[in-house]
Structure formats: C-alpha cells, structure tokens
PDB file of N, CA and C in Angstrom:
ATOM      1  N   UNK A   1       0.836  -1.186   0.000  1.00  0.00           N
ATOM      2  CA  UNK A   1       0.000   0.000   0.000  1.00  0.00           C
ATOM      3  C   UNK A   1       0.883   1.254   0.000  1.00  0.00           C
ATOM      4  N   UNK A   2       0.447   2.273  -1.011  1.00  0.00           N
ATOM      5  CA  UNK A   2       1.250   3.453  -0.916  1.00  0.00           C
ATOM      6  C   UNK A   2       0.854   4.158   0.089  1.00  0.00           C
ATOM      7  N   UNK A   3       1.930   5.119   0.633  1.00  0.00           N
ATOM      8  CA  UNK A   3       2.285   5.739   1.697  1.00  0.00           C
ATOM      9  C   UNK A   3       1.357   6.945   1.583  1.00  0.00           C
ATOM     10  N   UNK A   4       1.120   7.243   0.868  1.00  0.00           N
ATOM     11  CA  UNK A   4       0.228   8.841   0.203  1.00  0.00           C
ATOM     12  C   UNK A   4      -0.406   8.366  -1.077  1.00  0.00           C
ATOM     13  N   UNK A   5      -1.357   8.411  -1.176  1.00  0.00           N
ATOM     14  CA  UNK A   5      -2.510   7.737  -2.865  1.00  0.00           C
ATOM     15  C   UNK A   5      -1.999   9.320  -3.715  1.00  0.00           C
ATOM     16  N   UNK A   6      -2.015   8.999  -5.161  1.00  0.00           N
ATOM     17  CA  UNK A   6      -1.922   9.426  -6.174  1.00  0.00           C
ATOM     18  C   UNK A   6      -2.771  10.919  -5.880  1.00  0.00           C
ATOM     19  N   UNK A   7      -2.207  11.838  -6.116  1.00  0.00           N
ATOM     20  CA  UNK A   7      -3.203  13.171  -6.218  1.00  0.00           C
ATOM     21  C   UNK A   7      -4.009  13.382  -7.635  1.00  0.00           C
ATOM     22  N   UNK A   8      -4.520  13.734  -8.429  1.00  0.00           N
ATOM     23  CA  UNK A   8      -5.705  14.011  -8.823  1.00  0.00           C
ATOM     24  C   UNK A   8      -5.159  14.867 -10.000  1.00  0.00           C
ATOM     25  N   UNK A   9      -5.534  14.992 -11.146  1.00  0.00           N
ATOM     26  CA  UNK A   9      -4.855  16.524 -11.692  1.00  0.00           C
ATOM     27  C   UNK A   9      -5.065  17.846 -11.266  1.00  0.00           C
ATOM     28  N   UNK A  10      -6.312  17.563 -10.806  1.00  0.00           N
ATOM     29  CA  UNK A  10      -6.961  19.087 -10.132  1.00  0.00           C
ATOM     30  C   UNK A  10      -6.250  18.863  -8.918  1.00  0.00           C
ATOM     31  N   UNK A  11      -6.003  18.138  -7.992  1.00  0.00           N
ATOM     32  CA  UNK A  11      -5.103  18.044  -6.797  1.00  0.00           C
ATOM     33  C   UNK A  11      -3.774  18.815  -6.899  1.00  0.00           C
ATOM     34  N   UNK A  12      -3.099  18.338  -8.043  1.00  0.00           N
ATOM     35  CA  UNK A  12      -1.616  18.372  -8.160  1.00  0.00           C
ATOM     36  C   UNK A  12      -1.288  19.906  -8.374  1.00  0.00           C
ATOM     37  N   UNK A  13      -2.647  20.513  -9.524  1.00  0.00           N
ATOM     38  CA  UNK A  13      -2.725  22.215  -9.729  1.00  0.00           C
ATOM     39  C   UNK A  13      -2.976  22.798  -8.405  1.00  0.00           C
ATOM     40  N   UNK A  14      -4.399  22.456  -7.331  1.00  0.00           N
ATOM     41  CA  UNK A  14      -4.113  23.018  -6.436  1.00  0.00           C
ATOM     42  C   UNK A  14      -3.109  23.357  -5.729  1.00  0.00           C
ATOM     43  N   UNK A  15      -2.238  22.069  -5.565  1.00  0.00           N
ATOM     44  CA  UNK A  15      -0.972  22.804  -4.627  1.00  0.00           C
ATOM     45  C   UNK A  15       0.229  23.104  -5.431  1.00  0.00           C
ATOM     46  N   UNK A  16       0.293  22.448  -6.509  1.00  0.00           N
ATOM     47  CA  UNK A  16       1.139  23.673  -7.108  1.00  0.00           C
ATOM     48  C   UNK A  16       1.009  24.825  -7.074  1.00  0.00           C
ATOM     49  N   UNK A  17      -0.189  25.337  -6.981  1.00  0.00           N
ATOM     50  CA  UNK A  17      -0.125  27.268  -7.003  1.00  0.00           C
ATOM     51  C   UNK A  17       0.298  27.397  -5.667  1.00  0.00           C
ATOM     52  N   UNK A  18       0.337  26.814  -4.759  1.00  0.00           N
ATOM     53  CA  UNK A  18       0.827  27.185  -3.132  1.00  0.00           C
ATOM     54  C   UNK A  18       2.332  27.536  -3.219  1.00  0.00           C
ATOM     55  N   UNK A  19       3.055  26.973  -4.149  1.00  0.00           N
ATOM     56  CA  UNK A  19       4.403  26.753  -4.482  1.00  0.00           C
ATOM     57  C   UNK A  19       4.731  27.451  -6.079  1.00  0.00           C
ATOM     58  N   UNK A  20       4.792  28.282  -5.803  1.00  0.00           N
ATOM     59  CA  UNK A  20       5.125  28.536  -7.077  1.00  0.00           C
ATOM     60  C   UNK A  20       6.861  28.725  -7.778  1.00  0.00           C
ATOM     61  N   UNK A  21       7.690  28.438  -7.109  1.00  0.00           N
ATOM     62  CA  UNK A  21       8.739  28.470  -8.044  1.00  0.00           C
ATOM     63  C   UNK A  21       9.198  27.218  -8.168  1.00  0.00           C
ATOM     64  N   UNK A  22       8.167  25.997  -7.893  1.00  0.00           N
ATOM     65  CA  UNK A  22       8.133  24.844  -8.732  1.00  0.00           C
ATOM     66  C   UNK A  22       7.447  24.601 -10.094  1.00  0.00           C
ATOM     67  N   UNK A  23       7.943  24.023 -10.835  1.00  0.00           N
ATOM     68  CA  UNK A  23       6.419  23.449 -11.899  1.00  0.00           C
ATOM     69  C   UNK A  23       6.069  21.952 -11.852  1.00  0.00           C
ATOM     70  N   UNK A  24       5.125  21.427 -12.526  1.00  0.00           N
ATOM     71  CA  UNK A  24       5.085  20.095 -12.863  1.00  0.00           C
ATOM     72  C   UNK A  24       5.764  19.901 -14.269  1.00  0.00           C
ATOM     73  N   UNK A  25       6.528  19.139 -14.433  1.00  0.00           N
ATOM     74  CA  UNK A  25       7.413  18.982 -15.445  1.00  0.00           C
ATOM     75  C   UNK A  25       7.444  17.421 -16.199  1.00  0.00           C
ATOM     76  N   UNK A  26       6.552  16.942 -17.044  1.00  0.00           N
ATOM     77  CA  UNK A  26       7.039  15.335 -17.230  1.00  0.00           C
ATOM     78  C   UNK A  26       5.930  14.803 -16.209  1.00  0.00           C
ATOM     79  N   UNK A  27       5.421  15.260 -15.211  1.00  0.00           N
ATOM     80  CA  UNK A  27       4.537  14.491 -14.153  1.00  0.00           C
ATOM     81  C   UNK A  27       5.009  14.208 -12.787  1.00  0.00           C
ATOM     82  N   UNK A  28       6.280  15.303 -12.583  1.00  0.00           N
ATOM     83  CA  UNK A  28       7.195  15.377 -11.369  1.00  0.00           C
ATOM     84  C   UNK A  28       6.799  16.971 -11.194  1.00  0.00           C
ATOM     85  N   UNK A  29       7.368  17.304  -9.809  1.00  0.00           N
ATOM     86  CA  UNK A  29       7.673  18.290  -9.195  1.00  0.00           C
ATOM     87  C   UNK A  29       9.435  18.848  -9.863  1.00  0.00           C
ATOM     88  N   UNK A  30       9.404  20.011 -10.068  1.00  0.00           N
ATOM     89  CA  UNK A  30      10.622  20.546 -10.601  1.00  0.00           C
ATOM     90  C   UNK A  30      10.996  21.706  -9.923  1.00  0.00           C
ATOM     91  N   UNK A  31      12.399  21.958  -9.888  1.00  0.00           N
ATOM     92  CA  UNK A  31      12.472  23.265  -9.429  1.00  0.00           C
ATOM     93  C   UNK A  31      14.732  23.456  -9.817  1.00  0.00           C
ATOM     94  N   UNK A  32      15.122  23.850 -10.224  1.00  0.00           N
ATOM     95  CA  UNK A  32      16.699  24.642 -10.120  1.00  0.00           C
ATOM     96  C   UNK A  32      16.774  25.823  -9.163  1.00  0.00           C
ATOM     97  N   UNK A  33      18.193  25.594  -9.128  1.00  0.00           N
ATOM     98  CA  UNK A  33      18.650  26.486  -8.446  1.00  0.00           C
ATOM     99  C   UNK A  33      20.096  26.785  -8.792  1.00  0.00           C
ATOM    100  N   UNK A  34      20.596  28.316  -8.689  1.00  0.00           N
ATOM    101  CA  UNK A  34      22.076  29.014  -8.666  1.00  0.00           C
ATOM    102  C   UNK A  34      21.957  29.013  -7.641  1.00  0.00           C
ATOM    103  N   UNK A  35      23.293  28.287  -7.295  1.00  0.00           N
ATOM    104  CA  UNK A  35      24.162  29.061  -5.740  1.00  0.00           C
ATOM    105  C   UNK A  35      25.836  29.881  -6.304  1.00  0.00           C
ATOM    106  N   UNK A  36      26.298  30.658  -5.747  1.00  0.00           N
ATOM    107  CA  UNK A  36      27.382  31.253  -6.022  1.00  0.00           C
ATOM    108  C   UNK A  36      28.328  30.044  -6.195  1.00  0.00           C
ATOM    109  N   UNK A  37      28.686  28.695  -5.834  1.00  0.00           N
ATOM    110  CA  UNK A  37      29.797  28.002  -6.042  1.00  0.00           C
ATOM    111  C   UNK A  37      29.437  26.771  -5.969  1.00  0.00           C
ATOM    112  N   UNK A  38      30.416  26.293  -6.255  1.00  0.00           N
ATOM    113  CA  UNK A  38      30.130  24.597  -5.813  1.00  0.00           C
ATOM    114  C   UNK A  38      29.986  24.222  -4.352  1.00  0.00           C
ATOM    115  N   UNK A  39      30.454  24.302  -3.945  1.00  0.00           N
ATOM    116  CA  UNK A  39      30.279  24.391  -2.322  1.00  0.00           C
ATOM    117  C   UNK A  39      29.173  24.823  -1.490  1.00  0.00           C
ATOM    118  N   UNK A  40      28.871  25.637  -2.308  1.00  0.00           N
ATOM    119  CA  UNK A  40      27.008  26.112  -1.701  1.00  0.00           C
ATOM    120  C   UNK A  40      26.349  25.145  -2.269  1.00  0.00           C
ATOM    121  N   UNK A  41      26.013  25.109  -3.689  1.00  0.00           N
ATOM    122  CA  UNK A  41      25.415  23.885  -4.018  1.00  0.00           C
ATOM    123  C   UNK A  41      25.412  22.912  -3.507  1.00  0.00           C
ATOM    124  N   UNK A  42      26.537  22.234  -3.237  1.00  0.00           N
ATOM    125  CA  UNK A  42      26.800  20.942  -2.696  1.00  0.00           C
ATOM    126  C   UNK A  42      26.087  20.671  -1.086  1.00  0.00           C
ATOM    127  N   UNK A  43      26.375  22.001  -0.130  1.00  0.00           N
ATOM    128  CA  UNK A  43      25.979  22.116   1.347  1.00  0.00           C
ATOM    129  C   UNK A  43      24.487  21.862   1.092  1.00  0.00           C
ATOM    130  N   UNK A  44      24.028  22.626   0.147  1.00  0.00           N
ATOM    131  CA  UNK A  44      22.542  22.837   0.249  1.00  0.00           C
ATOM    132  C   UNK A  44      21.864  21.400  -0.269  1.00  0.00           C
ATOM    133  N   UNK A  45      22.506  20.394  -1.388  1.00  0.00           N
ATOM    134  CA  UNK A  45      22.392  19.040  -1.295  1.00  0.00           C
ATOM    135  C   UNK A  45      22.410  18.333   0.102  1.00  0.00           C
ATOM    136  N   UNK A  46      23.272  18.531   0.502  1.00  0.00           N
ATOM    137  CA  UNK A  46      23.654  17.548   1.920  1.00  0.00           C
ATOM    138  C   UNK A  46      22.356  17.855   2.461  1.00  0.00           C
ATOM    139  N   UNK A  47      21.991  19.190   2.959  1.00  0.00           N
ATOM    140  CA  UNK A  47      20.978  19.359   3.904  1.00  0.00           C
ATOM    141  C   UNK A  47      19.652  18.466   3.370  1.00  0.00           C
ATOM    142  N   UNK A  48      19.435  19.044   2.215  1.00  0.00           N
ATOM    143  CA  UNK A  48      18.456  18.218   1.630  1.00  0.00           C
ATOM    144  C   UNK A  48      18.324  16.416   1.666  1.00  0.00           C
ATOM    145  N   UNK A  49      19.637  16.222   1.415  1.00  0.00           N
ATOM    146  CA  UNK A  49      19.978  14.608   1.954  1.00  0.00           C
ATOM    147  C   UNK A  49      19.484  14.560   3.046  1.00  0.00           C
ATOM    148  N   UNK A  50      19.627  14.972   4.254  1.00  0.00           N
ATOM    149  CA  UNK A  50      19.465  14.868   5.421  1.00  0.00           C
ATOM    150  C   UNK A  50      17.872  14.683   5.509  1.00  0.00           C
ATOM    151  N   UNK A  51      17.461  15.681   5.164  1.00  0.00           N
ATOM    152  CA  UNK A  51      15.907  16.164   5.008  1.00  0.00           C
ATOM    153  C   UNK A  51      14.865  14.917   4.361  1.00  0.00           C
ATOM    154  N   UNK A  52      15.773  15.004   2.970  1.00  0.00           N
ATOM    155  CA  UNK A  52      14.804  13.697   2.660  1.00  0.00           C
ATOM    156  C   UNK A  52      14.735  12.021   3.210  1.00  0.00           C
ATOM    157  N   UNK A  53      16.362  12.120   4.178  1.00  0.00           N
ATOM    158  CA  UNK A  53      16.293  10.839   4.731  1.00  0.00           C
ATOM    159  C   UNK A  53      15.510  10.355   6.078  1.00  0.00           C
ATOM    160  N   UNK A  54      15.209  11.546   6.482  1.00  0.00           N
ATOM    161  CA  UNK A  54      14.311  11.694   7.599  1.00  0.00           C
ATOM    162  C   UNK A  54      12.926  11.711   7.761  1.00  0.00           C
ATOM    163  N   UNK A  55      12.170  12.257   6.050  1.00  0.00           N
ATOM    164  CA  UNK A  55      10.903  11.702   5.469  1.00  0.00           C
ATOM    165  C   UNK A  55      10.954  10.500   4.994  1.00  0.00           C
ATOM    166  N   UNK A  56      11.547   9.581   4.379  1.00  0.00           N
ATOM    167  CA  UNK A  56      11.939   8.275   3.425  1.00  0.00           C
ATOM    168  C   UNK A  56      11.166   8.628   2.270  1.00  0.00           C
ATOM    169  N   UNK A  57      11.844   9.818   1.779  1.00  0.00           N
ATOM    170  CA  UNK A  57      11.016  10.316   0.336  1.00  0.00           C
ATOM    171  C   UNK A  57      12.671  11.167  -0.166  1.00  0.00           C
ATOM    172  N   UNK A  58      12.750  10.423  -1.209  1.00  0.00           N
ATOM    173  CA  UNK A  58      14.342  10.914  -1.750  1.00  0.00           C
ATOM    174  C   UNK A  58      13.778  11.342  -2.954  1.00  0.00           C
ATOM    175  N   UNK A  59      15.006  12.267  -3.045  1.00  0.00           N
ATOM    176  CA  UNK A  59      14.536  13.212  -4.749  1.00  0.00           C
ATOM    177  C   UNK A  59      15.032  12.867  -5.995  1.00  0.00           C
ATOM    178  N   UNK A  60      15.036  12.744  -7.009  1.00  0.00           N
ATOM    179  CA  UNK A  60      15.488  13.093  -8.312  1.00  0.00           C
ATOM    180  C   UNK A  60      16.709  14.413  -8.697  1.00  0.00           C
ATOM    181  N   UNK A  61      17.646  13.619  -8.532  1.00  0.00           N
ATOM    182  CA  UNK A  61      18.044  15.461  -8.113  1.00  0.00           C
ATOM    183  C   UNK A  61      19.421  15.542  -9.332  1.00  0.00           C
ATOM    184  N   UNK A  62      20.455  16.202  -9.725  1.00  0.00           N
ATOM    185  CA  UNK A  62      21.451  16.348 -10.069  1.00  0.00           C
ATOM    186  C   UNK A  62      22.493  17.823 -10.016  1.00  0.00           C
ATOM    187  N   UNK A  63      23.411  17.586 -10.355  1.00  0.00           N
ATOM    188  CA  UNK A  63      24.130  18.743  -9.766  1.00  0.00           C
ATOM    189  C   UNK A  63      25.468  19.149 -10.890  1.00  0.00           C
ATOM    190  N   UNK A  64      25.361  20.411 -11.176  1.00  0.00           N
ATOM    191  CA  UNK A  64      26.559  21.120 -12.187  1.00  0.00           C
ATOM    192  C   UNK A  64      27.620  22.043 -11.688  1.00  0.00           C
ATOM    193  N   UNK A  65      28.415  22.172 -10.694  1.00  0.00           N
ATOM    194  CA  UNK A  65      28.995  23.296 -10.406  1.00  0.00           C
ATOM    195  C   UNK A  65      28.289  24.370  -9.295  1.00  0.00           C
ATOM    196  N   UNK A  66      27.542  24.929  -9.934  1.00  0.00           N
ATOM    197  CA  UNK A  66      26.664  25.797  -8.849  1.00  0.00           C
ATOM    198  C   UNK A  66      25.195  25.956  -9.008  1.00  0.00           C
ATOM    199  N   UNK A  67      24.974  24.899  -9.874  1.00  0.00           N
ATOM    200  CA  UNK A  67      23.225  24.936 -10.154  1.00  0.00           C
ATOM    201  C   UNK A  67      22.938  23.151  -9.586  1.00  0.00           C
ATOM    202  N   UNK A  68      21.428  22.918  -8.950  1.00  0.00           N
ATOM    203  CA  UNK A  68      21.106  21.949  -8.389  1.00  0.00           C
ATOM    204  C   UNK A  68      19.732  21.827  -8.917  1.00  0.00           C
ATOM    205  N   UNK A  69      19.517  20.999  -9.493  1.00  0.00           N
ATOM    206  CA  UNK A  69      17.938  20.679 -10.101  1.00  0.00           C
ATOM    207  C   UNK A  69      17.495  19.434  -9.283  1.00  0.00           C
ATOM    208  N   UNK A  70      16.312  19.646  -9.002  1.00  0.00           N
ATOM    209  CA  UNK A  70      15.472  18.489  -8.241  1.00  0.00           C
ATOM    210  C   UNK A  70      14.139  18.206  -9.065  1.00  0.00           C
ATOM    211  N   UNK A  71      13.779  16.415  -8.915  1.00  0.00           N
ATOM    212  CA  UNK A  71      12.432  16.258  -9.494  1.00  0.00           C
ATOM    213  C   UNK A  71      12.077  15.505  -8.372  1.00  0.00           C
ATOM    214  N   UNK A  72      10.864  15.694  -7.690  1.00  0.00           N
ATOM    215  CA  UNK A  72       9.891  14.997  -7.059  1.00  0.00           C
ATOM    216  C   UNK A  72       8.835  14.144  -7.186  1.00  0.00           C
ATOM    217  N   UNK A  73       8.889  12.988  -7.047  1.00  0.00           N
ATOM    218  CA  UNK A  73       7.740  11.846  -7.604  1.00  0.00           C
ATOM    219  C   UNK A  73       7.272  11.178  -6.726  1.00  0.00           C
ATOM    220  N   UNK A  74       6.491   9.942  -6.687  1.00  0.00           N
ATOM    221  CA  UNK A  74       6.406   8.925  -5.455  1.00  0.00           C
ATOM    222  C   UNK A  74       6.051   7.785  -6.970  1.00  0.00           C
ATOM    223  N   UNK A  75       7.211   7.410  -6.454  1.00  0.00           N
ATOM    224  CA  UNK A  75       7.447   5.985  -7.546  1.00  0.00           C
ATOM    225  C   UNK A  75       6.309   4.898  -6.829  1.00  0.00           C
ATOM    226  N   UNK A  76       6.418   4.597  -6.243  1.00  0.00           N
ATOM    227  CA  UNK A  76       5.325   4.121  -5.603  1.00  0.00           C
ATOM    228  C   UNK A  76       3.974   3.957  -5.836  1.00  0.00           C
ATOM    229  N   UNK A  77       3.822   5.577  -6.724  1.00  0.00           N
ATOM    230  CA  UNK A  77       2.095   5.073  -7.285  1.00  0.00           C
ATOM    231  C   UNK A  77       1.972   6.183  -8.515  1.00  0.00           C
ATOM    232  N   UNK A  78       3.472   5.738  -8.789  1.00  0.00           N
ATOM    233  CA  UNK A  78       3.639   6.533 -10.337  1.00  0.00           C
ATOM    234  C   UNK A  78       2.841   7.591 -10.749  1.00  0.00           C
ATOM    235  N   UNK A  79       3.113   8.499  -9.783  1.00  0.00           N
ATOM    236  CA  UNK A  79       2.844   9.888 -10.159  1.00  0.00           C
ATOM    237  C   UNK A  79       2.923  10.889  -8.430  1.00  0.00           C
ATOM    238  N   UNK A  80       2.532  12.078  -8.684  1.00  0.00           N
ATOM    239  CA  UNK A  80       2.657  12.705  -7.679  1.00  0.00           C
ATOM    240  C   UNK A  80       1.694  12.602  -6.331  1.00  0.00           C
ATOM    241  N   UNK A  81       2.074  12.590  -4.776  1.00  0.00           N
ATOM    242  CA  UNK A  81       1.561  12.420  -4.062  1.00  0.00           C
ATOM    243  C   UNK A  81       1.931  14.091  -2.965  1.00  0.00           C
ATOM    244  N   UNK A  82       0.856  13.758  -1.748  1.00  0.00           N
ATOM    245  CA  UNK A  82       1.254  14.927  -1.286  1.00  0.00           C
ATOM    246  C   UNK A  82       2.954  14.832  -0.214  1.00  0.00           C
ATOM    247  N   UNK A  83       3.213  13.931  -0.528  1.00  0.00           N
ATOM    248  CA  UNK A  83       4.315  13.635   0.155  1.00  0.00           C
ATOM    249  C   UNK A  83       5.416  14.394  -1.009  1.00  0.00           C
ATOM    250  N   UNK A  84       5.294  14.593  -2.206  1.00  0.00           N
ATOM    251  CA  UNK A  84       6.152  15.390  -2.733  1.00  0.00           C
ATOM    252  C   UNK A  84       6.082  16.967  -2.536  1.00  0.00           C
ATOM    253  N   UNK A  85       4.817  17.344  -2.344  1.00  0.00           N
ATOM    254  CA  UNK A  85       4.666  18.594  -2.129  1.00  0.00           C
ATOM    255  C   UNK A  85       5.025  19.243  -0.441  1.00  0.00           C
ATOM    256  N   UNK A  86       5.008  18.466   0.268  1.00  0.00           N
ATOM    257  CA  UNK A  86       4.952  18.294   1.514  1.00  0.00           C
ATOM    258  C   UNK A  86       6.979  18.554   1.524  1.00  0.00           C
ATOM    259  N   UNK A  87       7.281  17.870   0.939  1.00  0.00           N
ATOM    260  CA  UNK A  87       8.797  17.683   0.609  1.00  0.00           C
ATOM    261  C   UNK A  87       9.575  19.345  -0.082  1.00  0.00           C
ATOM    262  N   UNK A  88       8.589  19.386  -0.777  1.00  0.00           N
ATOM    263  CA  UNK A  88       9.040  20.297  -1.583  1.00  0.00           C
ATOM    264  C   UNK A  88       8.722  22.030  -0.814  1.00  0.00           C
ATOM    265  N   UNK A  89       7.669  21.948  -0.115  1.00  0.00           N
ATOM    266  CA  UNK A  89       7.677  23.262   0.497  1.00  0.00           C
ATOM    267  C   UNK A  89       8.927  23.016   1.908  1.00  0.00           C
ATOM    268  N   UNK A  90       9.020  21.680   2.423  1.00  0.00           N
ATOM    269  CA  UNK A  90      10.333  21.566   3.153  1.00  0.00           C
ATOM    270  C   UNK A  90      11.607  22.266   2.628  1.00  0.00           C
ATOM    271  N   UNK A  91      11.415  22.114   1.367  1.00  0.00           N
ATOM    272  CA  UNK A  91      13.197  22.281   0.531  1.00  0.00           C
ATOM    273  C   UNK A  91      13.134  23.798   0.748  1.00  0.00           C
ATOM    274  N   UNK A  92      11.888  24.290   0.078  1.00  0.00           N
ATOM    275  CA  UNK A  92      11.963  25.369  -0.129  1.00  0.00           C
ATOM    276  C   UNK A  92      12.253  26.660   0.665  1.00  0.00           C
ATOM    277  N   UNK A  93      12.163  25.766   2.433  1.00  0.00           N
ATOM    278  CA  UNK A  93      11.447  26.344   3.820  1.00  0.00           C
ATOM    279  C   UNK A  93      13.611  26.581   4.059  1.00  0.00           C
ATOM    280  N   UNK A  94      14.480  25.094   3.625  1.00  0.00           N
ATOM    281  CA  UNK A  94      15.470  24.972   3.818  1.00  0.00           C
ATOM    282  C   UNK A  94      16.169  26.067   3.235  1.00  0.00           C
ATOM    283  N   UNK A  95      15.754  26.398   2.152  1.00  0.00           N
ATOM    284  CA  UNK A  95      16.521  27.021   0.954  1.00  0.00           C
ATOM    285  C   UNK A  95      16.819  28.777   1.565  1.00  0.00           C
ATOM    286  N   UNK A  96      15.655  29.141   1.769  1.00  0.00           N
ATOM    287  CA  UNK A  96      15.686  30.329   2.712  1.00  0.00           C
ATOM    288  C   UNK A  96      16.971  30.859   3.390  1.00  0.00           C
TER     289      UNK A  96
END
C-alpha cells in the first residue's frame, strides 16, 4: 500500500499554485537552483539529503557546479503524491 494515494490533476494544480517556483514537469515536481559556487550547491544538497532521509522520500536530483535541479515523484504510485509537495515546500522552507 502506498504511503500517500496518487493526487488528482486538479489536486496536483491546487498545490502547485501554493508553491510557485516549482512546476510540474514530465509528471514530477521541478524546481533549479544558482548558488554562487560549488560548495554552496553541494551544502545545500547535503541538507536536503538529510531532510529527505528523515521523510523516506528521496529526490530526483542532479548537480553542475553551482546549479542543483530536483524532481519529485512517489514511484510508488507513479505519479505525484502529497508527500512530494509536503517535501518540496520543506526544501523550499530549507533554501531560505
């Protein structure tokens, strides 16, 4: 049994507008980011590591130098749940 059931399309728009410097992208949660260096980037990964290991909801994520892109899903019931959004206003709460 999934952890969070599938949100809805009208679900997924609702809380996307709560969040807006995410999009839905592909049927994930999306969002980049510039940090001044690699080293910011990288810190601001770790935290997020931390973060998502403490929900058991890990991201899609990759990393260039000083930009960090994340995608949010719940493989689990192949498509978005509120556990990504839930995740994602976390990141965003971190990012601050």
């Amino acid at each position: 049994m999934a952890l969070s059931p599938k949100l809805s399309e009208r679900e997924v728009r609702e809380r996307a507008a709560a969040l807006p410097l995410w999009s839905v992208r592909d049927g994930k949660l999306h969002r980049e980011w510039k940090f001044k260096d690699f080293v910011h980037a990288f810190g601001f990964m770790t935290s997020v590591a931390i973060l998502a290991e403490k929900r058991n909801h890990h991201p899609d994520w990759s990393n260039g130098y000083d930009r960090v892109t994340i995608d949010l899903v719940s493989h689990d019931v192949d498509g978005l749940s509120q556990r990504d959004f839930d995740l994602a206003a976390a990141i965003d709460a971190l990012a601050k």
